[in-house]
N, C-alpha and C. Protein backbone atom coordinates (compact mmCIF):
# COMPACT_ATOMS: atom_id res chain seq x y z
N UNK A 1 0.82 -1.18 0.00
CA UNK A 1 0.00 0.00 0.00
C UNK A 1 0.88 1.26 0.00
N UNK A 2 2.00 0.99 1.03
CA UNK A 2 2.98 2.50 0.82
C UNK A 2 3.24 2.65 -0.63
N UNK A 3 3.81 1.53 -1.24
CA UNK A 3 4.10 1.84 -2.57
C UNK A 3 3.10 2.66 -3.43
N UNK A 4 2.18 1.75 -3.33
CA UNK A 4 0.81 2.30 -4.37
C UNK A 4 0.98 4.14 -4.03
N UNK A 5 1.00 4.02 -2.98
CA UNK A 5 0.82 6.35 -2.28
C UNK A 5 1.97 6.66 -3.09
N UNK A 6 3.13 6.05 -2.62
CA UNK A 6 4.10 6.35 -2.78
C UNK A 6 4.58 6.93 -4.38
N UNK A 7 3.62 6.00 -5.33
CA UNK A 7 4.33 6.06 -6.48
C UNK A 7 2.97 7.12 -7.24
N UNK A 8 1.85 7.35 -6.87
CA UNK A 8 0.77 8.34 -7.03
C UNK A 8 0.99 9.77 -6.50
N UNK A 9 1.78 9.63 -5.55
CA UNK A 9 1.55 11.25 -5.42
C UNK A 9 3.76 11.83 -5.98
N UNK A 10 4.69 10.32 -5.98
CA UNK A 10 5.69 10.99 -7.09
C UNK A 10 5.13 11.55 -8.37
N UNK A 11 4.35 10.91 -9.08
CA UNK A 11 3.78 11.76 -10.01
C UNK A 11 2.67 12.62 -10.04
N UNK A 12 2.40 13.39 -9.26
CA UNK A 12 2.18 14.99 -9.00
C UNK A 12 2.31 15.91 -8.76
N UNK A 13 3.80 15.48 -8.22
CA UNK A 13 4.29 16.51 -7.77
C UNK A 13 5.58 16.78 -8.90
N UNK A 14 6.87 17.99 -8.52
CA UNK A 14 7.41 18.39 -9.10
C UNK A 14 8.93 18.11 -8.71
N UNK A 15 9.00 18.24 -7.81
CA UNK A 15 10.35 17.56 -6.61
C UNK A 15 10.01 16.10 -5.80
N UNK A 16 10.25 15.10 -6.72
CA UNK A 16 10.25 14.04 -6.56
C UNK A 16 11.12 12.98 -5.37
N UNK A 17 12.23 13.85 -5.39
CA UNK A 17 13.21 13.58 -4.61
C UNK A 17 12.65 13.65 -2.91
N UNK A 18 12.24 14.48 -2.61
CA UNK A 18 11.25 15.40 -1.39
C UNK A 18 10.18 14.28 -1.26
N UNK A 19 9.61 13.31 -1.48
CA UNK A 19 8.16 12.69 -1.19
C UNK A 19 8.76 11.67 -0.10
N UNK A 20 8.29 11.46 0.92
CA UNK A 20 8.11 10.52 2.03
C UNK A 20 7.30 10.35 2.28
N UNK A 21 6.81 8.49 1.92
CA UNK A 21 5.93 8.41 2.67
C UNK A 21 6.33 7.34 3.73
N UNK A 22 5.84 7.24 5.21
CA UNK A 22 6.18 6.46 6.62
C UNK A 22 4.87 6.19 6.60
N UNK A 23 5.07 5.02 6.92
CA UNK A 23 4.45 3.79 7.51
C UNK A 23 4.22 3.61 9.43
N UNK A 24 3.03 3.62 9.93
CA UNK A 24 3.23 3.13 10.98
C UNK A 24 2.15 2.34 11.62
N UNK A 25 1.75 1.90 12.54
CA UNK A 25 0.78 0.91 13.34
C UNK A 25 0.28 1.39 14.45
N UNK A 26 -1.14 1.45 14.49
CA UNK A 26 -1.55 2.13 16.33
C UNK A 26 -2.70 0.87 16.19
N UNK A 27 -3.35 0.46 17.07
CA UNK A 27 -4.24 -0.02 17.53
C UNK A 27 -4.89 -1.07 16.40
N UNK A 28 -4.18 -1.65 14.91
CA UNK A 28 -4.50 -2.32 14.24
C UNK A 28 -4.99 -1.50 13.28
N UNK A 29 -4.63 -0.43 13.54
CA UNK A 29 -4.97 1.21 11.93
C UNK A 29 -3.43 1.16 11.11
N UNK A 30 -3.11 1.07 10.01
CA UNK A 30 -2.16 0.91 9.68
C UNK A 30 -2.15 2.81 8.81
N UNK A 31 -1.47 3.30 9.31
CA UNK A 31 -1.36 4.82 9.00
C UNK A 31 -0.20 5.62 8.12
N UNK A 32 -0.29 6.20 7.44
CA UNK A 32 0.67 6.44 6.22
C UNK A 32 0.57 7.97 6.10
N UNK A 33 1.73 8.14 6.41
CA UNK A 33 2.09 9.97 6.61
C UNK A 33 2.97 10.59 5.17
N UNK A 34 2.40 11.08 4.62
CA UNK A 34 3.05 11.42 3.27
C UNK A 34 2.96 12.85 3.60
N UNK A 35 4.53 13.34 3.18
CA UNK A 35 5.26 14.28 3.25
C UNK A 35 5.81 14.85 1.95
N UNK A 36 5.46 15.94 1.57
CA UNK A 36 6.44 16.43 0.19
C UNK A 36 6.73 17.78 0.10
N UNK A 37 7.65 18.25 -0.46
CA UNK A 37 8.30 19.62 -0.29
C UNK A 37 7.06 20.75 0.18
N UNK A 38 7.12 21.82 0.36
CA UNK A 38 5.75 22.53 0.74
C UNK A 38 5.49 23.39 -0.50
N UNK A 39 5.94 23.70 -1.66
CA UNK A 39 5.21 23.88 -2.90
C UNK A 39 4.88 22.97 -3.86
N UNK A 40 5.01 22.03 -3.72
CA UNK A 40 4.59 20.68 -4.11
C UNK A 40 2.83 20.08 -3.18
N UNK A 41 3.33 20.69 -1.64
CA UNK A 41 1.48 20.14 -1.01
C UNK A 41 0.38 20.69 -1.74
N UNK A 42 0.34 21.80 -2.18
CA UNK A 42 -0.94 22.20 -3.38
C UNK A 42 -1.09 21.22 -4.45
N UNK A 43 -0.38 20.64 -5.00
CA UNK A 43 -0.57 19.80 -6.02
C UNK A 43 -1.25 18.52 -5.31
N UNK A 44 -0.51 17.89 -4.43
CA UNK A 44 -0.83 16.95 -3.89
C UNK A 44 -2.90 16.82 -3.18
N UNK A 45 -2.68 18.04 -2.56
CA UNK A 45 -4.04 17.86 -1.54
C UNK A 45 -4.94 18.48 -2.84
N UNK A 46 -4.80 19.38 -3.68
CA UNK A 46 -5.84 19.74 -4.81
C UNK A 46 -6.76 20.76 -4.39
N UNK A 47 -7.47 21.01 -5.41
CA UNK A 47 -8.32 22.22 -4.77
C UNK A 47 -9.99 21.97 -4.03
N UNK A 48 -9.75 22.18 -3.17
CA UNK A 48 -10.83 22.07 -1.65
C UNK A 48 -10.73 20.21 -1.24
N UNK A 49 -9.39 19.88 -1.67
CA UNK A 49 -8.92 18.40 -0.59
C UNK A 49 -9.25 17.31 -2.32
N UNK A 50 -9.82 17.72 -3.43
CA UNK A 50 -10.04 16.30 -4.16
C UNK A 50 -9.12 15.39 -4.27
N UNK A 51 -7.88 15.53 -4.42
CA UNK A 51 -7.14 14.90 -4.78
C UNK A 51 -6.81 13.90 -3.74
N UNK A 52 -6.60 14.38 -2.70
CA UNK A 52 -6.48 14.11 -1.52
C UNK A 52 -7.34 13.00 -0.98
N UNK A 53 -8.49 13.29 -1.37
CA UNK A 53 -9.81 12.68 -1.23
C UNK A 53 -9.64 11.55 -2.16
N UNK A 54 -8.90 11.70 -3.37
CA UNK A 54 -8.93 10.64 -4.47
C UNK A 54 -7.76 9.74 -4.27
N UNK A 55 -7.39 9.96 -3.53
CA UNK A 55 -5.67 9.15 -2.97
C UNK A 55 -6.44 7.84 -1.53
N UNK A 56 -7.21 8.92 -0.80
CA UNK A 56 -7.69 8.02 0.41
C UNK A 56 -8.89 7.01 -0.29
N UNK A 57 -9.61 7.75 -0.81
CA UNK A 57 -10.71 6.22 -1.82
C UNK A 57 -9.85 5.35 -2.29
N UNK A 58 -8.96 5.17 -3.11
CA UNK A 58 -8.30 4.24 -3.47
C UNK A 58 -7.37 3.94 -2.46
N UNK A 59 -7.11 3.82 -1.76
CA UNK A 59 -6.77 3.27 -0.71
C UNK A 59 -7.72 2.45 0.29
N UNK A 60 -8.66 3.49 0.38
CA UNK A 60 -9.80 2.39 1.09
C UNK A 60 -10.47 1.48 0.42
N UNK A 61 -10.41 1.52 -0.84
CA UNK A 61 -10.99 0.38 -1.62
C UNK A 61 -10.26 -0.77 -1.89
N UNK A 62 -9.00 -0.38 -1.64
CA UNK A 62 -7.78 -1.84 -1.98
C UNK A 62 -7.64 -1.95 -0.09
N UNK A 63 -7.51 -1.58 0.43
CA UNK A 63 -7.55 -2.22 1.89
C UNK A 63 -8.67 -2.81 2.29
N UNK A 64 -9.93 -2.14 2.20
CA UNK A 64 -11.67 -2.84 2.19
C UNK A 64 -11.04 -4.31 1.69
N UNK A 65 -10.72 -4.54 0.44
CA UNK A 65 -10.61 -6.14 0.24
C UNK A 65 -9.62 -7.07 0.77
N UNK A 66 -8.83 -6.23 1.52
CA UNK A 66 -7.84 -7.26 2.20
C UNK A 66 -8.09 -7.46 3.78
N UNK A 67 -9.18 -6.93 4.00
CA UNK A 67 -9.79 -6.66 5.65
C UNK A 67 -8.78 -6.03 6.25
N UNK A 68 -8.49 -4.34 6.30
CA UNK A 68 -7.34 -3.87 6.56
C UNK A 68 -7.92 -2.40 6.84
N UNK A 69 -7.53 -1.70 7.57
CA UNK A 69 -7.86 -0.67 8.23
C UNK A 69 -6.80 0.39 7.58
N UNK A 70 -6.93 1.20 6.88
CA UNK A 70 -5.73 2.50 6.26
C UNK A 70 -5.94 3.72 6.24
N UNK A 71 -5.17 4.34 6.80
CA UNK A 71 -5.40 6.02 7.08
C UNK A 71 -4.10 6.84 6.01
N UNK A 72 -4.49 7.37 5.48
CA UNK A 72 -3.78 8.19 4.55
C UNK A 72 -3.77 9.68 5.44
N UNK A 73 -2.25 10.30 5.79
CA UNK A 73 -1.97 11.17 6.04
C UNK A 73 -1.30 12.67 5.77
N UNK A 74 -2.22 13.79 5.34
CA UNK A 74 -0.61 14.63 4.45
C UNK A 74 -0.17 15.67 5.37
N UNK A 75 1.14 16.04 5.18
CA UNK A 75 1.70 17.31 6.07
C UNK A 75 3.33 17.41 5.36
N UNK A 76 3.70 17.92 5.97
CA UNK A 76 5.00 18.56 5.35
C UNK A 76 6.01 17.49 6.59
């Protein structure tokens, strides 16, 4: 699943080099903090969150079938 983020939001942005995404575990939520340069987060989150919004649906739709709990996270 990191990959899948991972390799969707390298191509939106512009500084490719800059994208992190971390992986971590709380309570059986498996949570994914994606990080990218800070003129690059406009591209990423989109205008009024769609993109953003279109990153976490596909994510919840490929975790929904593996019985898996996924939180998509953005910040700098």
């Amino acid at each position: 699943m990191k990959e899948l983020v991972e390799y969707i939001v390298k191509n939106l942005v512009i500084d490719e080099a800059s994208v992190n995404v971390a992986e971590s575990e709380e309570d059986g939520v498996t949570i994914l903090h994606v990080s990218v340069a800070p003129d690059d987060m406009g591209r990423v989150i989109g205008k009024a969150g769609k993109i953003a919004s279109s990153i976490r649906s596909i994510v919840n739709s490929i975790s929904s079938r593996q019985h898996k709990k996924v939180v998509v996270k953005f910040g700098e």
